[in-house]
C-alpha atoms as a PDB file:
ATOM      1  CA  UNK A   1      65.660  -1.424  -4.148  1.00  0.00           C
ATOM      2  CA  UNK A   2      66.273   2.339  -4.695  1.00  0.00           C
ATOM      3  CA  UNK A   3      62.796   2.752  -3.682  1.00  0.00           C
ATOM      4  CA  UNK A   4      62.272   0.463  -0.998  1.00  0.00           C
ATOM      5  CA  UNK A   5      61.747   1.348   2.866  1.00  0.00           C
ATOM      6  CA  UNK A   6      64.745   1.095   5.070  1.00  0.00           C
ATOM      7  CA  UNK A   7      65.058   0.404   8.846  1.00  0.00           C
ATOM      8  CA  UNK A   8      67.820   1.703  10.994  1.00  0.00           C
ATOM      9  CA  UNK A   9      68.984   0.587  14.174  1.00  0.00           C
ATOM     10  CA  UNK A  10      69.375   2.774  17.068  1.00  0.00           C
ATOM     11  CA  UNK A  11      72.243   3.662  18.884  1.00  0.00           C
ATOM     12  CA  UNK A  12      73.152   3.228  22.836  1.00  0.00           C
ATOM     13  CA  UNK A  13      75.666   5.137  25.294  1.00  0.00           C
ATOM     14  CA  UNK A  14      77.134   6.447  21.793  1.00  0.00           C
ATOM     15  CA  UNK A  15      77.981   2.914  20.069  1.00  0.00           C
ATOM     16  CA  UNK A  16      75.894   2.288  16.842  1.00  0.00           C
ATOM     17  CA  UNK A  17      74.356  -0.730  16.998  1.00  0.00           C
ATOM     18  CA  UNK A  18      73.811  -3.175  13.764  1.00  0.00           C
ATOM     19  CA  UNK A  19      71.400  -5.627  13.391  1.00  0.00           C
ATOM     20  CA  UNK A  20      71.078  -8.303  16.859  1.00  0.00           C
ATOM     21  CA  UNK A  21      71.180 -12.267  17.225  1.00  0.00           C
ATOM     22  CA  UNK A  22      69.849 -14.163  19.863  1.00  0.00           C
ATOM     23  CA  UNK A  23      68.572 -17.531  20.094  1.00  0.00           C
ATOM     24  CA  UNK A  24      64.989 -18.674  20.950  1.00  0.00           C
ATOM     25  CA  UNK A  25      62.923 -21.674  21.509  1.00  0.00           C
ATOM     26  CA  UNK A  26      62.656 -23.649  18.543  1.00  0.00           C
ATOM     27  CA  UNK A  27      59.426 -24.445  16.664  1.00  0.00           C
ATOM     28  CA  UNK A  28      57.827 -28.130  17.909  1.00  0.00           C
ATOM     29  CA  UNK A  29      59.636 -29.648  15.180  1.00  0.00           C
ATOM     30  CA  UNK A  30      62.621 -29.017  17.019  1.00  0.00           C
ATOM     31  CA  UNK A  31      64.541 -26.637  15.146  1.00  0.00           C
ATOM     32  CA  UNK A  32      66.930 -24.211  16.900  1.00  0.00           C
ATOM     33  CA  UNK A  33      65.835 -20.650  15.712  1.00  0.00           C
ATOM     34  CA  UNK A  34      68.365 -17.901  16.228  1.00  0.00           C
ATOM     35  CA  UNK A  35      66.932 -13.865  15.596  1.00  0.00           C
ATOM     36  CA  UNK A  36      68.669 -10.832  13.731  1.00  0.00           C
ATOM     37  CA  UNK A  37      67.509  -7.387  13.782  1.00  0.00           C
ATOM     38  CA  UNK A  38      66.763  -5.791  10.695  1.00  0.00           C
ATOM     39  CA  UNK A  39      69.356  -3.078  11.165  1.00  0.00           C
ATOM     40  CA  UNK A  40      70.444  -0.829   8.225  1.00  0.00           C
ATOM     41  CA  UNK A  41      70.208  -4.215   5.993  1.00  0.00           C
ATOM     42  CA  UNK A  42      66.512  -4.482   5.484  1.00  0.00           C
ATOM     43  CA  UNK A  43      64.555  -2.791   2.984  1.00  0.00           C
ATOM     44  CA  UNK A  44      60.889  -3.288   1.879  1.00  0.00           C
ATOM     45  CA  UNK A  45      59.707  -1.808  -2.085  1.00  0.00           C
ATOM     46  CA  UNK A  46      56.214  -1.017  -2.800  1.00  0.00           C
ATOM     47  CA  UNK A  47      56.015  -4.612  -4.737  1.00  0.00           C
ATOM     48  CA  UNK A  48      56.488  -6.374  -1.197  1.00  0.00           C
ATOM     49  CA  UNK A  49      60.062  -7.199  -1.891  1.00  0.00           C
ATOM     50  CA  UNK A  50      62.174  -8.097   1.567  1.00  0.00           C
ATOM     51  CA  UNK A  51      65.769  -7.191   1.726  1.00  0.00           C
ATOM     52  CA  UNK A  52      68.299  -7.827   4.446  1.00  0.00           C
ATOM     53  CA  UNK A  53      70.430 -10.031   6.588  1.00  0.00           C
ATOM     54  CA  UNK A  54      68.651 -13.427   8.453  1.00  0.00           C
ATOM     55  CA  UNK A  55      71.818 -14.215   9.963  1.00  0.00           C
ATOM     56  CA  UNK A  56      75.281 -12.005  11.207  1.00  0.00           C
ATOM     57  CA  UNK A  57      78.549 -13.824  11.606  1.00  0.00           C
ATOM     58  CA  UNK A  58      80.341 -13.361  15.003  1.00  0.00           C
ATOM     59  CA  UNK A  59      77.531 -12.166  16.963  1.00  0.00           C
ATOM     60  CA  UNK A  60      77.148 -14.234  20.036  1.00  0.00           C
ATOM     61  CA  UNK A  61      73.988 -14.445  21.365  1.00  0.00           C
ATOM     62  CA  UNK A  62      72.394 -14.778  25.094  1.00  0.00           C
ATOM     63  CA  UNK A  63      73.827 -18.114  25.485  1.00  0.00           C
ATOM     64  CA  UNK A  64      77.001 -17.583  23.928  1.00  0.00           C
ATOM     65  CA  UNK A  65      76.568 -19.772  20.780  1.00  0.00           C
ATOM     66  CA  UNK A  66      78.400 -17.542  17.480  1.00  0.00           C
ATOM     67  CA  UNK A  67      77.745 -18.740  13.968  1.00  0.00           C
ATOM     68  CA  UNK A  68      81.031 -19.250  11.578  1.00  0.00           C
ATOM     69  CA  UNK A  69      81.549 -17.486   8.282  1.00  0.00           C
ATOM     70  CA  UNK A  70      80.722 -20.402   6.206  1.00  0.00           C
ATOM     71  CA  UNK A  71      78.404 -22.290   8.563  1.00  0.00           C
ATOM     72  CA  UNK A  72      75.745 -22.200   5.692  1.00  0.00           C
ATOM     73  CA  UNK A  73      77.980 -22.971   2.516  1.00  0.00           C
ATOM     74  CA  UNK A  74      77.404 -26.972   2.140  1.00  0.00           C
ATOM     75  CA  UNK A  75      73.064 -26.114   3.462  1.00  0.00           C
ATOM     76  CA  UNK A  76      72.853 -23.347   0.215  1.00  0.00           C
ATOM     77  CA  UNK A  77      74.921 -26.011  -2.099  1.00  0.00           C
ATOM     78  CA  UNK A  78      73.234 -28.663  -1.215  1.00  0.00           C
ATOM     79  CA  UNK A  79      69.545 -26.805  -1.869  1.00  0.00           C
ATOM     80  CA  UNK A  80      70.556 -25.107  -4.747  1.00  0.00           C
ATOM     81  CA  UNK A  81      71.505 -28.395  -6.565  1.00  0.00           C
ATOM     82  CA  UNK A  82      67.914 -29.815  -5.544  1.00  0.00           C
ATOM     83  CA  UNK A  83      66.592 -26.988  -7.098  1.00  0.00           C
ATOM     84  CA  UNK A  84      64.949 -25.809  -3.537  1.00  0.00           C
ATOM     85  CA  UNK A  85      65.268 -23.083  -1.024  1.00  0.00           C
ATOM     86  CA  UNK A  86      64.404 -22.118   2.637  1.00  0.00           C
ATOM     87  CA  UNK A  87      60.705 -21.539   3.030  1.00  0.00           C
ATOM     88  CA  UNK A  88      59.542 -17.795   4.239  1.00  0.00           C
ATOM     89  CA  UNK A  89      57.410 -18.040   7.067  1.00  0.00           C
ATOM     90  CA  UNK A  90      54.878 -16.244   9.490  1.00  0.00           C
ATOM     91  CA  UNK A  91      56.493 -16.736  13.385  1.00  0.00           C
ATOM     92  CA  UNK A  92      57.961 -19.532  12.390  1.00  0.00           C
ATOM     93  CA  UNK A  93      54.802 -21.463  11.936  1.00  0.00           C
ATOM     94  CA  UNK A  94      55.108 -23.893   8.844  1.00  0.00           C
ATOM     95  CA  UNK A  95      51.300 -23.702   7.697  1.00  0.00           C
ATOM     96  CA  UNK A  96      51.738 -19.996   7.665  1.00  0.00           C
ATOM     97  CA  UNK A  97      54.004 -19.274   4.320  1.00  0.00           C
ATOM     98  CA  UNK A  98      53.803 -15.591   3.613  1.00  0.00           C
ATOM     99  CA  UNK A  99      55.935 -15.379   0.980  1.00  0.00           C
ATOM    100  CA  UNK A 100      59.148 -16.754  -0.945  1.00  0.00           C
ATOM    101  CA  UNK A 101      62.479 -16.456  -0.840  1.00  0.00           C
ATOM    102  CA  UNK A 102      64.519 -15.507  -4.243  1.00  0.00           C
ATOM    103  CA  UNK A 103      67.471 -15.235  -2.978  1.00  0.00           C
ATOM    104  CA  UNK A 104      70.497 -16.715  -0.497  1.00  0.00           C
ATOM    105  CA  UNK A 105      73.860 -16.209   0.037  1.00  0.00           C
ATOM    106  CA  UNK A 106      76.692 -15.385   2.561  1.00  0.00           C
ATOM    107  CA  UNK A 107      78.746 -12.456   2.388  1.00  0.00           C
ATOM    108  CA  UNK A 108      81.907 -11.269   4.672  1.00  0.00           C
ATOM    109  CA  UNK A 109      78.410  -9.922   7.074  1.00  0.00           C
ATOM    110  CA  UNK A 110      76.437 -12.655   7.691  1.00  0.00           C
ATOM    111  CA  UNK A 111      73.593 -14.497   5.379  1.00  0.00           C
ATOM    112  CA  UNK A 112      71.707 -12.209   3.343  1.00  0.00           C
ATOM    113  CA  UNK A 113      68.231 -12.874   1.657  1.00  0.00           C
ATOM    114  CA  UNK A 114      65.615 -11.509  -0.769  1.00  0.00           C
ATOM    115  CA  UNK A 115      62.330 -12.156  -1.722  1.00  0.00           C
ATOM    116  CA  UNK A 116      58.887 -11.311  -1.820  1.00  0.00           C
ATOM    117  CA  UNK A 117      55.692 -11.097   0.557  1.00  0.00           C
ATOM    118  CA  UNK A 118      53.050 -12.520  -1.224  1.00  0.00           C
ATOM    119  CA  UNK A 119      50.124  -9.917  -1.457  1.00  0.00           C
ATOM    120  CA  UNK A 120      47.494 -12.235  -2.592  1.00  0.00           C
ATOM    121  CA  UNK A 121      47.563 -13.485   0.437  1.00  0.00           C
ATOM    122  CA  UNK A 122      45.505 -12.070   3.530  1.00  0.00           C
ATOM    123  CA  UNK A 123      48.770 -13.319   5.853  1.00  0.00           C
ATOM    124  CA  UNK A 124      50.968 -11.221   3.297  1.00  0.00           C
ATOM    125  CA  UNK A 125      49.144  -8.089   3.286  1.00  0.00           C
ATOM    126  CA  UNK A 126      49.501  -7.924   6.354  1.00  0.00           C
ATOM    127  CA  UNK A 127      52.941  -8.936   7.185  1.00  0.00           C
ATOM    128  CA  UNK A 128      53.442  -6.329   4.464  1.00  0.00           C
ATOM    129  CA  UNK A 129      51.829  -3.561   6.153  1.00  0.00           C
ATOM    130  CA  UNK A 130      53.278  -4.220   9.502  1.00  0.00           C
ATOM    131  CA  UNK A 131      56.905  -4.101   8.317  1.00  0.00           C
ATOM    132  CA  UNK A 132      55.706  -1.106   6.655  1.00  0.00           C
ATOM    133  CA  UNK A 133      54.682   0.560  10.133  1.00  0.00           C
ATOM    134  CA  UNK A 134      57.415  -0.488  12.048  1.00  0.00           C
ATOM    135  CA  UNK A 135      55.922  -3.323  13.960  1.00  0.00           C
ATOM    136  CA  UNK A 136      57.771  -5.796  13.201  1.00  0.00           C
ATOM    137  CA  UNK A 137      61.066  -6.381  14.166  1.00  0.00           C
ATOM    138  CA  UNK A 138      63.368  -8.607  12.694  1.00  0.00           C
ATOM    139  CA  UNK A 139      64.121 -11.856  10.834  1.00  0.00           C
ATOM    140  CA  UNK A 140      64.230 -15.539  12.565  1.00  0.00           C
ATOM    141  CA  UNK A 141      66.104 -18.707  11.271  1.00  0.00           C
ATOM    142  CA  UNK A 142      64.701 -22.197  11.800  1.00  0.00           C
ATOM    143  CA  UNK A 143      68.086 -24.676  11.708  1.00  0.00           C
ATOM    144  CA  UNK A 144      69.230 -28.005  13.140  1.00  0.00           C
ATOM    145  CA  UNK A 145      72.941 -27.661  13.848  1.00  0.00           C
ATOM    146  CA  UNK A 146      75.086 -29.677  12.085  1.00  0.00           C
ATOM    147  CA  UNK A 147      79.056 -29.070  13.373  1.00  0.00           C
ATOM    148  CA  UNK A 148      79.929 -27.213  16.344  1.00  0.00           C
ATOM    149  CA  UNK A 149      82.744 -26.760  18.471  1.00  0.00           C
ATOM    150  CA  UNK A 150      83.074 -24.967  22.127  1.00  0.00           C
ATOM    151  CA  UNK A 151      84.465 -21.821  22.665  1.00  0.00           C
ATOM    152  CA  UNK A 152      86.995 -20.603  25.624  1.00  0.00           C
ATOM    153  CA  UNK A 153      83.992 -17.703  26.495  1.00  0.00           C
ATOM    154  CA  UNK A 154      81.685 -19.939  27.022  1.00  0.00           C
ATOM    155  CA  UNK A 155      78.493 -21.260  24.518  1.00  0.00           C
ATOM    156  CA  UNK A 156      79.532 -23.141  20.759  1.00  0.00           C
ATOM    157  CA  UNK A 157      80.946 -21.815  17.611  1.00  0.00           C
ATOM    158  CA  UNK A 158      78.514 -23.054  14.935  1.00  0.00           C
ATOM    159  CA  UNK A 159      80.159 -24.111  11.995  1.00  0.00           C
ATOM    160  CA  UNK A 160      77.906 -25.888   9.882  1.00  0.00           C
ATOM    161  CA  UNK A 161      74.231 -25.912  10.058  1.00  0.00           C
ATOM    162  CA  UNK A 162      71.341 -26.775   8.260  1.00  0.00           C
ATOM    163  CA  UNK A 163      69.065 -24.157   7.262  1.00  0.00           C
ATOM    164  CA  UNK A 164      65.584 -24.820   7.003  1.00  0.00           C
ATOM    165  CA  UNK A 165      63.368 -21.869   6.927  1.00  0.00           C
ATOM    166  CA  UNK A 166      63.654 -17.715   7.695  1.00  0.00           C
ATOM    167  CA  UNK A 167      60.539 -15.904   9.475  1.00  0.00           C
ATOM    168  CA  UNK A 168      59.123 -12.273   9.638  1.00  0.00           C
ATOM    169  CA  UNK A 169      59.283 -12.134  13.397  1.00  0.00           C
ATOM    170  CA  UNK A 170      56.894  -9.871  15.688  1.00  0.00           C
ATOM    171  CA  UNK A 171      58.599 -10.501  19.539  1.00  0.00           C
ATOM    172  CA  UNK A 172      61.644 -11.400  19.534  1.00  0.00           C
ATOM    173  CA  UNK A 173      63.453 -13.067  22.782  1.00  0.00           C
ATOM    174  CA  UNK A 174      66.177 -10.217  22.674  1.00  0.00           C
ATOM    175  CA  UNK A 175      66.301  -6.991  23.887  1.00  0.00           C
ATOM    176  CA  UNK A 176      68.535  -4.176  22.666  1.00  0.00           C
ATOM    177  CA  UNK A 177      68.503  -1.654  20.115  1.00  0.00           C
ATOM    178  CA  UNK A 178      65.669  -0.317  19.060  1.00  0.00           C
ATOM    179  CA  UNK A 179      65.198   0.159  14.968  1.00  0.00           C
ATOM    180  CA  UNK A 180      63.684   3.522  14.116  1.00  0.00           C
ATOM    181  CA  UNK A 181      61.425   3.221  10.530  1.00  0.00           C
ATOM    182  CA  UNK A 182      61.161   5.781   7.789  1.00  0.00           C
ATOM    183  CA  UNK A 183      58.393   5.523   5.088  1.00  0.00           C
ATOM    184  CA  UNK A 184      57.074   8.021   2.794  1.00  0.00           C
ATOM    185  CA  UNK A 185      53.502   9.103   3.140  1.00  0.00           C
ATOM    186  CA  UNK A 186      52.886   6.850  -0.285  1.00  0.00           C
ATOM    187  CA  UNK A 187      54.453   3.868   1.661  1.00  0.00           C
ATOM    188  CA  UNK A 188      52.208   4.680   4.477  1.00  0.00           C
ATOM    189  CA  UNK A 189      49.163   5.015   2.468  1.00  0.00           C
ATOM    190  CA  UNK A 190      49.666   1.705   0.445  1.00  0.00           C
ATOM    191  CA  UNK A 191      50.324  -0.357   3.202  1.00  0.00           C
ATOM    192  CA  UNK A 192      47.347   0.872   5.463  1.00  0.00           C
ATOM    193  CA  UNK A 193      44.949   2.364   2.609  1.00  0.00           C
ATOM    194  CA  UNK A 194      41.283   2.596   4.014  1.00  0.00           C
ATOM    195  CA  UNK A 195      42.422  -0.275   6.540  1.00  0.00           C
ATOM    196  CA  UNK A 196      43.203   1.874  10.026  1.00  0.00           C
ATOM    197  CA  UNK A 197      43.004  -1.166  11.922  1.00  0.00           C
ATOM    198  CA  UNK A 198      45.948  -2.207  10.959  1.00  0.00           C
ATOM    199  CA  UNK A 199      47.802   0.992  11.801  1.00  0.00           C
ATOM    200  CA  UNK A 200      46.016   0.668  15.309  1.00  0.00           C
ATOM    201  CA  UNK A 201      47.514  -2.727  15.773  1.00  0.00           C
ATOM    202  CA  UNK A 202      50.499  -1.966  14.245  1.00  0.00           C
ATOM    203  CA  UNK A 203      50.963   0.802  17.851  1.00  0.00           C
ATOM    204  CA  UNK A 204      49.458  -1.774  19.938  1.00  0.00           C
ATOM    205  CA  UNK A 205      52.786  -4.141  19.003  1.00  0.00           C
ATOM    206  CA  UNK A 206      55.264  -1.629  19.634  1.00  0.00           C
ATOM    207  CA  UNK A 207      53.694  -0.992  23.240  1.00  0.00           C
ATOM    208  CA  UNK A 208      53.613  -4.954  23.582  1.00  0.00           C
ATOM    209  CA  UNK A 209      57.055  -5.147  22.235  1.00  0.00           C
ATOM    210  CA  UNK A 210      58.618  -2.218  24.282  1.00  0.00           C
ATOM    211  CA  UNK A 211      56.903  -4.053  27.375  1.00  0.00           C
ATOM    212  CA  UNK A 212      58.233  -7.236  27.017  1.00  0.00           C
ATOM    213  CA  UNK A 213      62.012  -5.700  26.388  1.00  0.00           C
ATOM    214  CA  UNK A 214      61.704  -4.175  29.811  1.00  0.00           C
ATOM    215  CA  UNK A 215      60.511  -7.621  30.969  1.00  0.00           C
ATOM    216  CA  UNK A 216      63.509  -9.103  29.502  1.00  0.00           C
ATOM    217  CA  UNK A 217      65.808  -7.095  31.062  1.00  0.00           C
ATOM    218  CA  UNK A 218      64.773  -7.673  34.033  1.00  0.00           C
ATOM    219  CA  UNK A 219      64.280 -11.077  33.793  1.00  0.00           C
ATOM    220  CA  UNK A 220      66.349 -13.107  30.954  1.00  0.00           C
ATOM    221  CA  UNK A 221      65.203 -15.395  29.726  1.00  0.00           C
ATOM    222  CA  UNK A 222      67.724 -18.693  29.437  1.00  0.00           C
ATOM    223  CA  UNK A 223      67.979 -20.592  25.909  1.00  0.00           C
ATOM    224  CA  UNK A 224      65.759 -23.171  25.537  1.00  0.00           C
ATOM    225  CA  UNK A 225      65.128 -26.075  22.985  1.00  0.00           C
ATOM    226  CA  UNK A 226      61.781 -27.679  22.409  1.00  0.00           C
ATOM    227  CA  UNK A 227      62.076 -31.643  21.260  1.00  0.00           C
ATOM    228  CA  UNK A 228      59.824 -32.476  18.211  1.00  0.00           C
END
């Protein structure tokens, strides 16, 4: 990935801040679905290939749940004996794959991934070029929690859970750092090529986006699941 594009996350009152969790409302199938920034982890090549962490250990989010170093062991056993892995989706929307995930595993961080947006399709050109511009934001996970226990600050300490897919996210329920992009011109130019639309949608997220953080500040919003 020495070429790849890499996103950094911005800093407030002088503390660097990684990559963010938070939880959201689940998909209708009923999956819980917590978001991570892309931080410093994340980098994008000019094949398409995604780099970077879906899911940070010790992070509480908004309503205090905290995922456990380990929480996904038995899930990436489990799939990589059935030969299978999580599915790489658009928003979290399972008739939108965009992609495919090559690669899973947990490190001292969090749960990293790799894999690949698939150009050939219109959904993955475009998810391509909008990482590429800085639209979008972070990654999602789609999970059904499987062990949990409470903890004396309030919200759960998930230590086992069930990992079902990971989505390029464009607005996501937390607000916080900002993360700053850097592409080369090449980058640029392969991403948006004779397309400026995109690039003009691309700027139209990031006002959306910096709206909706203000929003959120000043009006949290309280973790929800949906039933299936």
């Amino acid at each position: 990935m020495e070429h790849g594009r890499s996103l950094e996350a911005g800093r407030s009152g002088g503390r660097e801040i990684g990559p963010e969790c938070g939880s959201e409302c689940g998909p209708e199938s009923g999956l819980e679905t917590k978001f991570a920034r892309f931080g410093d982890g994340l980098q994008v090549s000019d094949e398409a290939e995604i780099a970077g962490y879906a899911s940070l250990f010790g992070c509480a989010d908004q309503g205090g749940d905290m995922v456990a170093k380990g929480a996904y062991r038995a899930a990436l056993k489990a799939m990589a004996a059935r030969g299978q892995t999580v599915k790489l989706l658009w928003q979290h929307d399972p008739a939108q794959p965009i992609g495919v995930w090559e690669e899973l595993r947990e490190d001292d961080r969090g749960l990293w991934v790799k894999g690949r947006l698939l150009q050939s399709t219109q959904r993955g050109r475009e998810a391509a070029a909008l990482v590429l511009a800085g639209a979008l934001d972070g990654l999602s996970i789609g999970y059904r929690t499987r062990q949990a226990e409470r903890r004396a600050e309030g919200g759960r300490l998930l230590t086992e859970l069930e990992l079902w897919e990971v989505s390029l996210v464009t607005f996501p329920m937390l607000s916080g750092a900002r993360v700053a992009a850097k592409a080369t011109a090449k980058d640029t130019a392969k991403a948006s090529g004779a397309d400026s639309t995109l690039q003009q949608l691309a700027a139209v997220l990031r006002d959306a986006q910096h709206a909706l953080a203000q929003r959120e500040r000043a009006n949290p919003h309280p973790k929800t699941r949906r039933s299936g």
